[in-house]
C-alpha atoms as a PDB file:
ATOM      1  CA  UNK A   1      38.224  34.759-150.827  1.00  0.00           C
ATOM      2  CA  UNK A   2      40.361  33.937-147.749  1.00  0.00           C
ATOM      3  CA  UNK A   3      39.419  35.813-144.907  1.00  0.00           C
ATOM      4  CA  UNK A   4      42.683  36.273-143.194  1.00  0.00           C
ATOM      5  CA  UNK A   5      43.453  37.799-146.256  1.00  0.00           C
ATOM      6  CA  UNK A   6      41.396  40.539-146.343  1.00  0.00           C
ATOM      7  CA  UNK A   7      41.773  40.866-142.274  1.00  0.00           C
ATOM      8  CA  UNK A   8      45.407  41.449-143.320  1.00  0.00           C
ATOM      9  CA  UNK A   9      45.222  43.586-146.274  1.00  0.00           C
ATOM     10  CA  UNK A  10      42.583  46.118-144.827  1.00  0.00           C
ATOM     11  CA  UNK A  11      45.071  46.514-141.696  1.00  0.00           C
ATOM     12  CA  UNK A  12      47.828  46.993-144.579  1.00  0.00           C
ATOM     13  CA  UNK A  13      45.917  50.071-145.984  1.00  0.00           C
ATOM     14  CA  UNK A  14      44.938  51.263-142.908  1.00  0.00           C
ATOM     15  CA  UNK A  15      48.679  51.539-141.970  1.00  0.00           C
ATOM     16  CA  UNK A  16      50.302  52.055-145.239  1.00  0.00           C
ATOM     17  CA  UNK A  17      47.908  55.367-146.131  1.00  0.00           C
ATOM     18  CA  UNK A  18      46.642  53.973-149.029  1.00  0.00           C
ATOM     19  CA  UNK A  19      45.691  51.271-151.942  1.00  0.00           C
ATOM     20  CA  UNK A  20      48.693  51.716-154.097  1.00  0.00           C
ATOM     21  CA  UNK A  21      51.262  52.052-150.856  1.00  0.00           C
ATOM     22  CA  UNK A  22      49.852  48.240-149.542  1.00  0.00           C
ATOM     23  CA  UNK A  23      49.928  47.095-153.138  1.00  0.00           C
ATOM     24  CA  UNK A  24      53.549  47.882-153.863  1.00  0.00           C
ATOM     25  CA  UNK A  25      54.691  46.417-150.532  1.00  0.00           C
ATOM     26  CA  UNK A  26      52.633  43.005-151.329  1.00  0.00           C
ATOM     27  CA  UNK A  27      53.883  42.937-154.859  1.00  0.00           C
ATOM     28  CA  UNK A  28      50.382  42.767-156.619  1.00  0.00           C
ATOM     29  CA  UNK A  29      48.499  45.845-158.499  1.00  0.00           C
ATOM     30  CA  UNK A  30      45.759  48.112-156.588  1.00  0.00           C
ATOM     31  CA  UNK A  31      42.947  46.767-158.405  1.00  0.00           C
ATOM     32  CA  UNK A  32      43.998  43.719-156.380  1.00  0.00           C
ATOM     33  CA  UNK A  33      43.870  45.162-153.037  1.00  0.00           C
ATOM     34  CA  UNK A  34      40.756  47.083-153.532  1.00  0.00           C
ATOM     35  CA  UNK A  35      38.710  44.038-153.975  1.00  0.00           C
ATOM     36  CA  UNK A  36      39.479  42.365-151.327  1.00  0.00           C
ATOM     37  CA  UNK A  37      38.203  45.661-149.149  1.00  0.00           C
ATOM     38  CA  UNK A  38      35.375  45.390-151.370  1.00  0.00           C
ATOM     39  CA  UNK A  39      34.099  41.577-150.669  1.00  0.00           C
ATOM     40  CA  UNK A  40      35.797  42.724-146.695  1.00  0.00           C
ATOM     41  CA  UNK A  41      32.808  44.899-147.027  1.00  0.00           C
ATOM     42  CA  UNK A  42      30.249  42.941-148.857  1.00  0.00           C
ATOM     43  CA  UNK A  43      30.741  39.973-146.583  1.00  0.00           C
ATOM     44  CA  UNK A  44      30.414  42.808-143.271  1.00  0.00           C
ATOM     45  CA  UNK A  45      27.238  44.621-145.152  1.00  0.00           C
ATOM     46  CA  UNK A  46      29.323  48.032-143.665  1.00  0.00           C
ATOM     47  CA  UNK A  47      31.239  50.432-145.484  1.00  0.00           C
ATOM     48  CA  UNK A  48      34.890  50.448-143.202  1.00  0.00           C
ATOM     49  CA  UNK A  49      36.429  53.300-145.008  1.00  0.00           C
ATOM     50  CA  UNK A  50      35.668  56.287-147.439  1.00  0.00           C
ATOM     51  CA  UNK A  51      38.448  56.335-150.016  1.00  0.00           C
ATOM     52  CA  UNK A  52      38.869  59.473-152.309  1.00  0.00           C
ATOM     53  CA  UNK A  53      41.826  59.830-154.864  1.00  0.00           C
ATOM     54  CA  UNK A  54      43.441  62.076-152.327  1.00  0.00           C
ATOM     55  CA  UNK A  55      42.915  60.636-148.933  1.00  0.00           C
ATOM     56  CA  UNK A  56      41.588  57.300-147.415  1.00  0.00           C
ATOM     57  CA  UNK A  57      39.648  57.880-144.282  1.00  0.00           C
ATOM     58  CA  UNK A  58      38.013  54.971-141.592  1.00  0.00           C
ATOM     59  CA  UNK A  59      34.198  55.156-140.975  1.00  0.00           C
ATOM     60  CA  UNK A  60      33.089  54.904-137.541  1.00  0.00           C
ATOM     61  CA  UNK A  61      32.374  50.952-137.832  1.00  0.00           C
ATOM     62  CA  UNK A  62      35.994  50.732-139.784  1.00  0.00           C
ATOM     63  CA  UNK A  63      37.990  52.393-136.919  1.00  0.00           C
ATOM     64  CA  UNK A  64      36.233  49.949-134.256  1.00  0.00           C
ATOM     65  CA  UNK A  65      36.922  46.778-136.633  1.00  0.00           C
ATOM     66  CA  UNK A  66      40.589  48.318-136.828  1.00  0.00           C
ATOM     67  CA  UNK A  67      40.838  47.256-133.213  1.00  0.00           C
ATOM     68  CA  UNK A  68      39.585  44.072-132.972  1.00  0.00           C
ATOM     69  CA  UNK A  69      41.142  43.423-136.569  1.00  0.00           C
ATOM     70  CA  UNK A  70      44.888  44.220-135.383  1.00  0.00           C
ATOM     71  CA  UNK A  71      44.500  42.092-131.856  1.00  0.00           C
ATOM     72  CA  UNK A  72      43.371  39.112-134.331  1.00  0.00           C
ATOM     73  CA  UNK A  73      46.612  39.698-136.333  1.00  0.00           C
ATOM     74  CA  UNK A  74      48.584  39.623-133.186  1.00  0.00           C
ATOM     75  CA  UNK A  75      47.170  36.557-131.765  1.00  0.00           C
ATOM     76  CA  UNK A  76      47.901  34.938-134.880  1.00  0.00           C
ATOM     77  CA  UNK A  77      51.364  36.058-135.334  1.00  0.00           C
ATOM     78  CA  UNK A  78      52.043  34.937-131.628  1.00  0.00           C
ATOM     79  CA  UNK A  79      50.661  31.664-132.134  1.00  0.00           C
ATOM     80  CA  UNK A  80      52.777  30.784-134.705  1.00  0.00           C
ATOM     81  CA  UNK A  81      55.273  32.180-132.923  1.00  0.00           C
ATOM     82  CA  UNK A  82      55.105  29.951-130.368  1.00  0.00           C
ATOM     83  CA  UNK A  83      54.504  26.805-132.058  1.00  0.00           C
ATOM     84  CA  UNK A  84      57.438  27.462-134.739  1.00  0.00           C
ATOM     85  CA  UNK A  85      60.772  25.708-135.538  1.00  0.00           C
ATOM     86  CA  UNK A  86      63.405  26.702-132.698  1.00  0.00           C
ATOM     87  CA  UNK A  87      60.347  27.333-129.994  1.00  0.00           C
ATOM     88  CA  UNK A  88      59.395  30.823-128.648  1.00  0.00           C
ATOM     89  CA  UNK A  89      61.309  34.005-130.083  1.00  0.00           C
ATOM     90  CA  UNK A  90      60.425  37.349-128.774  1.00  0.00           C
ATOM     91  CA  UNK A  91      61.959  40.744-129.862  1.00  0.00           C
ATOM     92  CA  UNK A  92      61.752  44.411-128.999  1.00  0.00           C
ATOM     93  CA  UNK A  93      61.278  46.308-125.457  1.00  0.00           C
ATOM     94  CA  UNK A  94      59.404  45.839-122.420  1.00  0.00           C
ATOM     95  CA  UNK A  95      58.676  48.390-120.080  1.00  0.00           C
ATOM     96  CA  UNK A  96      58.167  47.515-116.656  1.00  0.00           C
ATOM     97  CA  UNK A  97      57.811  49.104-113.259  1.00  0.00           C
ATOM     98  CA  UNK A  98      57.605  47.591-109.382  1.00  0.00           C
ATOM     99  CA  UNK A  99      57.361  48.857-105.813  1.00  0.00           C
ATOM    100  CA  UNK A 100      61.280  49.648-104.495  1.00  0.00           C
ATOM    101  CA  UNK A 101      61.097  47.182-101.913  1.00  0.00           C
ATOM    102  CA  UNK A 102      59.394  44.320-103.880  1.00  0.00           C
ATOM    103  CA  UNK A 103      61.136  45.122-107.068  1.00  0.00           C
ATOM    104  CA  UNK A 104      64.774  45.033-105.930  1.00  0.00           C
ATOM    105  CA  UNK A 105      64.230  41.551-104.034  1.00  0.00           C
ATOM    106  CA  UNK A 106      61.952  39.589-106.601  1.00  0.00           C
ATOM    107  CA  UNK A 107      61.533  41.594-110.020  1.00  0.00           C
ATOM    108  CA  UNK A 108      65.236  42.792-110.673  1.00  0.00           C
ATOM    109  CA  UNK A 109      66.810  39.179-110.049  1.00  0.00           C
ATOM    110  CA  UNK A 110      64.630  37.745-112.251  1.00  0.00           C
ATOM    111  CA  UNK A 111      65.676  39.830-115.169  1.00  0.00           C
ATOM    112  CA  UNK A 112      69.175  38.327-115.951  1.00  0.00           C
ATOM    113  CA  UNK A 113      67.415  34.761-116.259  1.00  0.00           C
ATOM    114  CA  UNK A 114      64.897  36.452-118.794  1.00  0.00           C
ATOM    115  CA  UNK A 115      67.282  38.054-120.613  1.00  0.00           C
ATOM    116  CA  UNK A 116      69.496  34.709-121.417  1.00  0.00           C
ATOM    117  CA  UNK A 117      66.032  33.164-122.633  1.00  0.00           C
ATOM    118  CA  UNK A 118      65.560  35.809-125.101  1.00  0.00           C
ATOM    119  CA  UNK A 119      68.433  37.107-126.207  1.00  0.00           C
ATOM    120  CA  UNK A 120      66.343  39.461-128.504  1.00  0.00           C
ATOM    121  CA  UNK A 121      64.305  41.231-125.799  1.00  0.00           C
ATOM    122  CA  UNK A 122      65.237  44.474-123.886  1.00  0.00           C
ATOM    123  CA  UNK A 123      64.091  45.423-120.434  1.00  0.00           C
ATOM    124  CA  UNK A 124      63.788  48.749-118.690  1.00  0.00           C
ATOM    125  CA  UNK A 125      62.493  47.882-115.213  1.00  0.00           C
ATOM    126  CA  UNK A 126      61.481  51.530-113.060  1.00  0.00           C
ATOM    127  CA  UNK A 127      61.303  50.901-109.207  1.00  0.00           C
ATOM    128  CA  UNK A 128      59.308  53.363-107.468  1.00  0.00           C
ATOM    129  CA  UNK A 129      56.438  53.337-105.091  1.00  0.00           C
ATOM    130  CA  UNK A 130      54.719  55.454-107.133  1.00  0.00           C
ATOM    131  CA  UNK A 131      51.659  54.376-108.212  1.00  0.00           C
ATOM    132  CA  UNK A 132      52.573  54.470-112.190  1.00  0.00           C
ATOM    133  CA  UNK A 133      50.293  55.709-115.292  1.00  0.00           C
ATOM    134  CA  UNK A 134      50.489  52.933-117.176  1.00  0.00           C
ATOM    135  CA  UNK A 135      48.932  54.240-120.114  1.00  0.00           C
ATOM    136  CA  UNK A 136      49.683  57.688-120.181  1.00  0.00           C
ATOM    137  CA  UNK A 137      53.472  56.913-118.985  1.00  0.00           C
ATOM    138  CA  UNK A 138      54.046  54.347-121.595  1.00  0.00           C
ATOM    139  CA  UNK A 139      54.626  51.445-119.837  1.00  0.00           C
ATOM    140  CA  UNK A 140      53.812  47.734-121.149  1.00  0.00           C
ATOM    141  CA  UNK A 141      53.455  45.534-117.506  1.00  0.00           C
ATOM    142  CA  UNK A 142      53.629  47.014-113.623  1.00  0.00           C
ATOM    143  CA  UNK A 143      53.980  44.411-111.188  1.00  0.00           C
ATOM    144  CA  UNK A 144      51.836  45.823-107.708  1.00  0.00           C
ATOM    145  CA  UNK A 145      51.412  44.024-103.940  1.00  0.00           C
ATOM    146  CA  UNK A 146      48.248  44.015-102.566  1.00  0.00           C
ATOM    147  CA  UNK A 147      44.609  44.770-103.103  1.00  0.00           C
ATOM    148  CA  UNK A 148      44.345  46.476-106.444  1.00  0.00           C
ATOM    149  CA  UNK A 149      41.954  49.503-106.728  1.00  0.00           C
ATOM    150  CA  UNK A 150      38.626  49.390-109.312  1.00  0.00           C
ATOM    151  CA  UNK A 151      40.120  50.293-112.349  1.00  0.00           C
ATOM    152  CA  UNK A 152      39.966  49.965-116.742  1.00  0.00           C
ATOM    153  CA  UNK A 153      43.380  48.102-116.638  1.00  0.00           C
ATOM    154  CA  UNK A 154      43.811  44.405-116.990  1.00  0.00           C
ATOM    155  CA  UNK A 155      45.724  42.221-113.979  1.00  0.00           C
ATOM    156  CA  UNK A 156      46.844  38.927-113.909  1.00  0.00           C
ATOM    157  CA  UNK A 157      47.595  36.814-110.499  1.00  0.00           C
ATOM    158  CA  UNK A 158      51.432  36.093-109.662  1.00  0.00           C
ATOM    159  CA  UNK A 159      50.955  34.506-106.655  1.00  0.00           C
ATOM    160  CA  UNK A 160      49.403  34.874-103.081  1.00  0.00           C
ATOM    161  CA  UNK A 161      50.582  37.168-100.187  1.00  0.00           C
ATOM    162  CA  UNK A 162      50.201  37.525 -96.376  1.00  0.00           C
ATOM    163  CA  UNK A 163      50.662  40.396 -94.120  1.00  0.00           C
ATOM    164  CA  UNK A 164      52.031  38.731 -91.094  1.00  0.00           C
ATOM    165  CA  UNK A 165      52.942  40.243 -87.363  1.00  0.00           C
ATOM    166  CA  UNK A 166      56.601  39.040 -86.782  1.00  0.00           C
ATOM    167  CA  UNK A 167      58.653  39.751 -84.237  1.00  0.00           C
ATOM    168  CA  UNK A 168      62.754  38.542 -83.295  1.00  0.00           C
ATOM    169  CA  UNK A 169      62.794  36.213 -81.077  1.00  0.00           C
ATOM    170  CA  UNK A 170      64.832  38.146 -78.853  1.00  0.00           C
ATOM    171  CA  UNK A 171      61.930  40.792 -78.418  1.00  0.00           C
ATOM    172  CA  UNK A 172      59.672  38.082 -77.739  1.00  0.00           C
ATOM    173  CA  UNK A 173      61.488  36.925 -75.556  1.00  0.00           C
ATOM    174  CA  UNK A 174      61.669  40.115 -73.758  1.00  0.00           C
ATOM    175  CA  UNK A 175      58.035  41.595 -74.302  1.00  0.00           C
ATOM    176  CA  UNK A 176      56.444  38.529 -74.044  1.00  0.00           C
ATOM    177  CA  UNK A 177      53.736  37.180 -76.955  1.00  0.00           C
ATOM    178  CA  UNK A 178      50.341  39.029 -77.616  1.00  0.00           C
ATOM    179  CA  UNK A 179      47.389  36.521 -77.559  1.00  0.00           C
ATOM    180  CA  UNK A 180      44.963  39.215 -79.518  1.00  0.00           C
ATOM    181  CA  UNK A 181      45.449  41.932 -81.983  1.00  0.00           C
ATOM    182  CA  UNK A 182      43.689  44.464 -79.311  1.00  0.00           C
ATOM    183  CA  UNK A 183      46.470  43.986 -76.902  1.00  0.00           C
ATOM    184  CA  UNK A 184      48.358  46.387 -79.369  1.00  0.00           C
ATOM    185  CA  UNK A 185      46.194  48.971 -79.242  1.00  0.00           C
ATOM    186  CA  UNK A 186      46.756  49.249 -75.467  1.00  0.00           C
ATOM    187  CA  UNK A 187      50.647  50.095 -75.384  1.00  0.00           C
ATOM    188  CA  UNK A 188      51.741  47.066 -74.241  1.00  0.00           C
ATOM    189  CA  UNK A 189      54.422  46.120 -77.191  1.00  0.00           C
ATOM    190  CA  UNK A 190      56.284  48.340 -78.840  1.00  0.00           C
ATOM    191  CA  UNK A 191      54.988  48.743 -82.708  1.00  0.00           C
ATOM    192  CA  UNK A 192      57.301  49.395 -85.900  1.00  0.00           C
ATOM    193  CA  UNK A 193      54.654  51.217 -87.738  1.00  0.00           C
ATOM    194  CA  UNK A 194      54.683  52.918 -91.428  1.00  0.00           C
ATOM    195  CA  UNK A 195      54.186  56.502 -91.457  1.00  0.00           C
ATOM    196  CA  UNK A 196      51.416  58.315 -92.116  1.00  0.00           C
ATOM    197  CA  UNK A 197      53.357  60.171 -94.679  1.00  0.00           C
ATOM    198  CA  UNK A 198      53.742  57.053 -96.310  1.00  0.00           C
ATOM    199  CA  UNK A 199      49.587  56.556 -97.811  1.00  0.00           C
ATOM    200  CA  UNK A 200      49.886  52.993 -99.064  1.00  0.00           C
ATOM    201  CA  UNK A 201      49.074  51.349 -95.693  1.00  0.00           C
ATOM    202  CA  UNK A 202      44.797  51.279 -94.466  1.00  0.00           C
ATOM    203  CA  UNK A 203      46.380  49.795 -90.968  1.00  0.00           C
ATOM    204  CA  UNK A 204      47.640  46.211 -89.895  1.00  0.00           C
ATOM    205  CA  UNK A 205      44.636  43.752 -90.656  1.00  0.00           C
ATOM    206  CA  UNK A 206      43.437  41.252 -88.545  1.00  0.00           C
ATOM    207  CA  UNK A 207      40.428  38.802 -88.501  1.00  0.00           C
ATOM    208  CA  UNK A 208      38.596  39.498 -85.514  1.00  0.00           C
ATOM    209  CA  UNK A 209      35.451  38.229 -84.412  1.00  0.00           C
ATOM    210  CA  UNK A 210      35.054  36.927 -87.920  1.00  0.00           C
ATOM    211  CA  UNK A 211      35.380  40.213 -90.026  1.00  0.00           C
ATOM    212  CA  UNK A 212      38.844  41.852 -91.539  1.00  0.00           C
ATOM    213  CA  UNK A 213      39.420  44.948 -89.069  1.00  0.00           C
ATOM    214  CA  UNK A 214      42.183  47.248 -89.975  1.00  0.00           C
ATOM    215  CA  UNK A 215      44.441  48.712 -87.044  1.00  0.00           C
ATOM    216  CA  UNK A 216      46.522  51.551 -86.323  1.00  0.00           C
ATOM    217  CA  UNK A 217      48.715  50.537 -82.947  1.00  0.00           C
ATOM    218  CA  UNK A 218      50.619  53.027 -81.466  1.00  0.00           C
ATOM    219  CA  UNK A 219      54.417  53.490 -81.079  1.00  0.00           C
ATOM    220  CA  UNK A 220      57.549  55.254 -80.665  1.00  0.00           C
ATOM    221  CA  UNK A 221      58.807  54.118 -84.040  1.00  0.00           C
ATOM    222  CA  UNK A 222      58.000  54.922 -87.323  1.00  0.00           C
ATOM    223  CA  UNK A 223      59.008  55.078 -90.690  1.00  0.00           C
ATOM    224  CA  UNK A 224      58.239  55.513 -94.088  1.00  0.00           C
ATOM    225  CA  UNK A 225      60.589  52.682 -95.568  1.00  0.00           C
ATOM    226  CA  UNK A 226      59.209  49.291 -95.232  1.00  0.00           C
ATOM    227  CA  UNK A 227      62.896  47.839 -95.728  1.00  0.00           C
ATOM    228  CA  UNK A 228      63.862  49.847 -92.451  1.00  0.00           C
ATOM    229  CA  UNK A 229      61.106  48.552 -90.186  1.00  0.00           C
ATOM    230  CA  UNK A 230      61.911  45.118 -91.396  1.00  0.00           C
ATOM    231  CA  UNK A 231      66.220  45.868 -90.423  1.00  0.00           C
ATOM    232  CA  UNK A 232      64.391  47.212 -86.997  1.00  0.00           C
ATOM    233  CA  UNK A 233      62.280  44.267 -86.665  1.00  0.00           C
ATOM    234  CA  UNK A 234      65.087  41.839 -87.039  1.00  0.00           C
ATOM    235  CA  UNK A 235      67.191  44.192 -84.555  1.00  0.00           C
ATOM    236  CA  UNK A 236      64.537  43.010 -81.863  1.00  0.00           C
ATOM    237  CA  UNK A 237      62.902  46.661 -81.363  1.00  0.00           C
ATOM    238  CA  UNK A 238      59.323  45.475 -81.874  1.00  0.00           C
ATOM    239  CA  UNK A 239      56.545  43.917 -83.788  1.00  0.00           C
ATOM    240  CA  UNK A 240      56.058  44.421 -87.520  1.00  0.00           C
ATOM    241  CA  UNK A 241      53.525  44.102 -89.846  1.00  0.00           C
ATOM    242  CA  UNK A 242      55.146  42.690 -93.182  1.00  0.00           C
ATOM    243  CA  UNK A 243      54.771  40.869 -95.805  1.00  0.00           C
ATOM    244  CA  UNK A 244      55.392  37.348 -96.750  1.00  0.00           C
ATOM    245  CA  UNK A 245      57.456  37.998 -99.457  1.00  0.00           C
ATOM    246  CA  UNK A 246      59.467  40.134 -97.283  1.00  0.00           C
ATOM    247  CA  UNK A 247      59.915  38.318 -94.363  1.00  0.00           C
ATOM    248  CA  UNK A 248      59.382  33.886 -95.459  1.00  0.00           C
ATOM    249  CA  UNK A 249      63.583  33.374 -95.236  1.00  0.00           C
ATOM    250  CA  UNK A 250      63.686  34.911 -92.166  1.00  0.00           C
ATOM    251  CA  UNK A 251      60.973  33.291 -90.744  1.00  0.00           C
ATOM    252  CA  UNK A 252      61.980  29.834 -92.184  1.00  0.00           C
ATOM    253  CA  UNK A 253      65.971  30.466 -90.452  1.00  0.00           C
ATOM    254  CA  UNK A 254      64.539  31.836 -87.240  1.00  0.00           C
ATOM    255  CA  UNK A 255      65.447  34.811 -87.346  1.00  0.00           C
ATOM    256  CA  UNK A 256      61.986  35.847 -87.299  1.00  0.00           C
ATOM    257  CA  UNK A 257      59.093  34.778 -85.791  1.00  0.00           C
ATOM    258  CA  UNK A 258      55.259  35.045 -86.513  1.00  0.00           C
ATOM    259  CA  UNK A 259      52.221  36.053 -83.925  1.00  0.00           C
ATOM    260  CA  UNK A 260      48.707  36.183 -83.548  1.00  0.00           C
ATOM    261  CA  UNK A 261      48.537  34.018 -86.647  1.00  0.00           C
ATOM    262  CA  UNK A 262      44.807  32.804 -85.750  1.00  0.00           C
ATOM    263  CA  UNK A 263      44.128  36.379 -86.148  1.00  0.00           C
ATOM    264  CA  UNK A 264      45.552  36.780 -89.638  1.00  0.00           C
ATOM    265  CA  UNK A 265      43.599  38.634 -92.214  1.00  0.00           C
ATOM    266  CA  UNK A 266      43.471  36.286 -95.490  1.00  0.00           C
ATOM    267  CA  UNK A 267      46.112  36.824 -98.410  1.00  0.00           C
ATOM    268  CA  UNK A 268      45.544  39.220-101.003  1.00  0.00           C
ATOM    269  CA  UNK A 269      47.910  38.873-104.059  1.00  0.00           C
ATOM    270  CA  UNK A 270      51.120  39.770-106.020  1.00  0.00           C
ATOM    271  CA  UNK A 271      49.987  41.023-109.449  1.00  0.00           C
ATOM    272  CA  UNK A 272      51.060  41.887-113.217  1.00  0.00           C
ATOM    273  CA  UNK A 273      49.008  44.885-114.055  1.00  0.00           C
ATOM    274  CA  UNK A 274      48.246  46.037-117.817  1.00  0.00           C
ATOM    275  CA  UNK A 275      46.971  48.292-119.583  1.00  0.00           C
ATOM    276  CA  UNK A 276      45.391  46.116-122.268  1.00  0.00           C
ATOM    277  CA  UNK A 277      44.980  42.741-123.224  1.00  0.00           C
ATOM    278  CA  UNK A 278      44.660  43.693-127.292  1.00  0.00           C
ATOM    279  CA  UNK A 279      47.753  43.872-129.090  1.00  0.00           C
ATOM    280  CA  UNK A 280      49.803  42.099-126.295  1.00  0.00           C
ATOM    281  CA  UNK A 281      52.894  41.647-127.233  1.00  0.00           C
ATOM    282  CA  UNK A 282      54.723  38.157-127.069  1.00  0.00           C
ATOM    283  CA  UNK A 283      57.496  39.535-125.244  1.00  0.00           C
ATOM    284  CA  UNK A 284      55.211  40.484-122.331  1.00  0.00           C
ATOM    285  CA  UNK A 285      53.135  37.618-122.693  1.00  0.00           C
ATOM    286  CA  UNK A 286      56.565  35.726-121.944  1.00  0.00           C
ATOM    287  CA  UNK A 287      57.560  37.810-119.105  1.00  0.00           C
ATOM    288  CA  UNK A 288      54.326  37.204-117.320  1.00  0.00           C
ATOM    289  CA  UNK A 289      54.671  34.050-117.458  1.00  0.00           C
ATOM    290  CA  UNK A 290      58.015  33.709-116.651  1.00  0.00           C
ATOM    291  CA  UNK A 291      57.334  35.644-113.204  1.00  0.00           C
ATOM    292  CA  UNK A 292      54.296  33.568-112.389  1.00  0.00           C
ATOM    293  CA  UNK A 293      56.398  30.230-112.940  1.00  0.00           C
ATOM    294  CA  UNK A 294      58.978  31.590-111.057  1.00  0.00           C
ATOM    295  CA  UNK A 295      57.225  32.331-108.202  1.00  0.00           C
ATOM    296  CA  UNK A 296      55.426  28.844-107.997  1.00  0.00           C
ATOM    297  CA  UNK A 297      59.171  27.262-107.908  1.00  0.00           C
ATOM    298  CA  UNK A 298      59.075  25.310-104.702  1.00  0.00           C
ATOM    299  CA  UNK A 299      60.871  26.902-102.184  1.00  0.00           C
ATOM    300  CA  UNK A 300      61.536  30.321-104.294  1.00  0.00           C
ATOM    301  CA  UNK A 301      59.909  32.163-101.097  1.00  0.00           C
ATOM    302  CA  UNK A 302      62.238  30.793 -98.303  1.00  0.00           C
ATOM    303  CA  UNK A 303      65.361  31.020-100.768  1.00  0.00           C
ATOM    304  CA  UNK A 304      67.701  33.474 -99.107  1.00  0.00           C
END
């Protein structure tokens, strides 16, 4: 008997409630169905589910081959998805949240040229620099900056990103260029720092001596908007510690410059963050992808 087959109608049951209910909606008669979950079982040498004439209830082993049986479905049915006449076609919702900052400049433009590729998708995109509950909130894909905490959920690399010290030209001009990260410590440039009311931030890293060492310079401006300290940056009022994504145009017109880069810490990343791989749907499959492609566009980073 074809294994897919039974794969399929066991999920049917499972789903439907019963025999009769997965019968009726396949067109063939219960005696039908029920031996397929009969050689399902013979062939498994497990019994998946007790069925009663009232009720139909999963064993322990059933409810665990539940899961692994519906991601198997899914794969399938996204395979021939994308292999089918007239290419890719996605459908249905996609929930996705993104840091303010990050999401306004390079999740939220991207979401028109989605949208035209797949007509039959929906997006709601939540900015917020709140560190989301994927699971427990409900959403299908968070895209997140930086080192990503231990965790159960599942991330996928977008692309690389620097924390750089830039400064305007102007300033440098004016406060002349620090040779080592230390000199910031000792008052001598003025510092656009985050706040510490603002927790995301360990310090401004540097490679020193070999090792990553994480700094807190002093200064007489802070704030707990990244998009301001970059505004204040670019008005010449000090040195900033920002990010590549953040500050690559600027620093490709001139408008910005970067320091103590033989002091920079190395790049962490620019993720998509889930909260499963099982039962992906093709719709966020497609929206991963689209991001990561394009952020590899040449010149996508200086654009601007």
């Amino acid at each position: 008997m074809d294994r897919l087959k039974q794969l399929e109608t066991f999920a049917a049951v499972v789903q439907r409630g019963s025999l009769s209910a997965a019968a009726q909606a396949e067109g063939v008669a219960p005696a039908v169905i029920g031996r397929r979950l009969d050689a399902l079982e013979e062939r498994l040498g497990v019994k998946l589910m007790v069925r009663t004439t009232r009720r139909l209830s999963l064993t322990h082993e059933g409810s665990a081959f539940l899961e692994d049986c519906t991601r198997i479905l899914a794969d399938i049915a996204s395979a021939e998805a994308s292999v089918s006449a007239g290419g890719v076609k996605a459908s249905g919702h996609v929930r996705i949240t993104a840091p303010g900052g990050f999401g306004r400049r390079h999740v939220a433009p991207l979401v028109p040229g989605f949208l035209a590729q797949h007509p039959e998708v929906s997006i709601s995109l939540n900015l917020s620099d709140r560190v989301i509950d994927l699971v427990n909130e409900g959403y299908d894909c968070a895209v997140r900056v930086g080192d990503l905490p231990d965790s159960s959920l599942i991330s996928v690399r977008l692309a690389d990103n620097r924390r750089l010290c830039v400064a305007a030209p102007a300033y440098l001009a004016r406060a002349g260029v620090p040779q080592h990260p230390l000199e910031l410590m000792r008052g001598g440039h003025e510092c656009l720092t985050l706040s510490s009311e603002a927790s995301q931030s360990r310090g401004w890293a540097f490679t020193i001596d070999g090792t990553v060492q994480h700094l807190r310079p002093p200064g007489r401006l802070d704030c707990t908007d990244g998009q301001v300290l970059h505004a204040w940056c670019l008005a010449g009022l000090g040195l900033a510690w920002r990010s590549t994504w953040e500050v690559e145009a600027d620093l490709a017109a001139g408008r910005l410059a970067s320091v103590l880069d033989a002091h920079a810490a190395p790049p962490n990343g620019i993720y998509a963050v889930l909260p499963h791989v099982r039962h992906l749907p093709l719709r966020v499959r497609l929206w991963i992808d689209f991001l990561k492609h394009s952020y590899a566009t040449p010149g996508y980073w200086t654009a601007g």
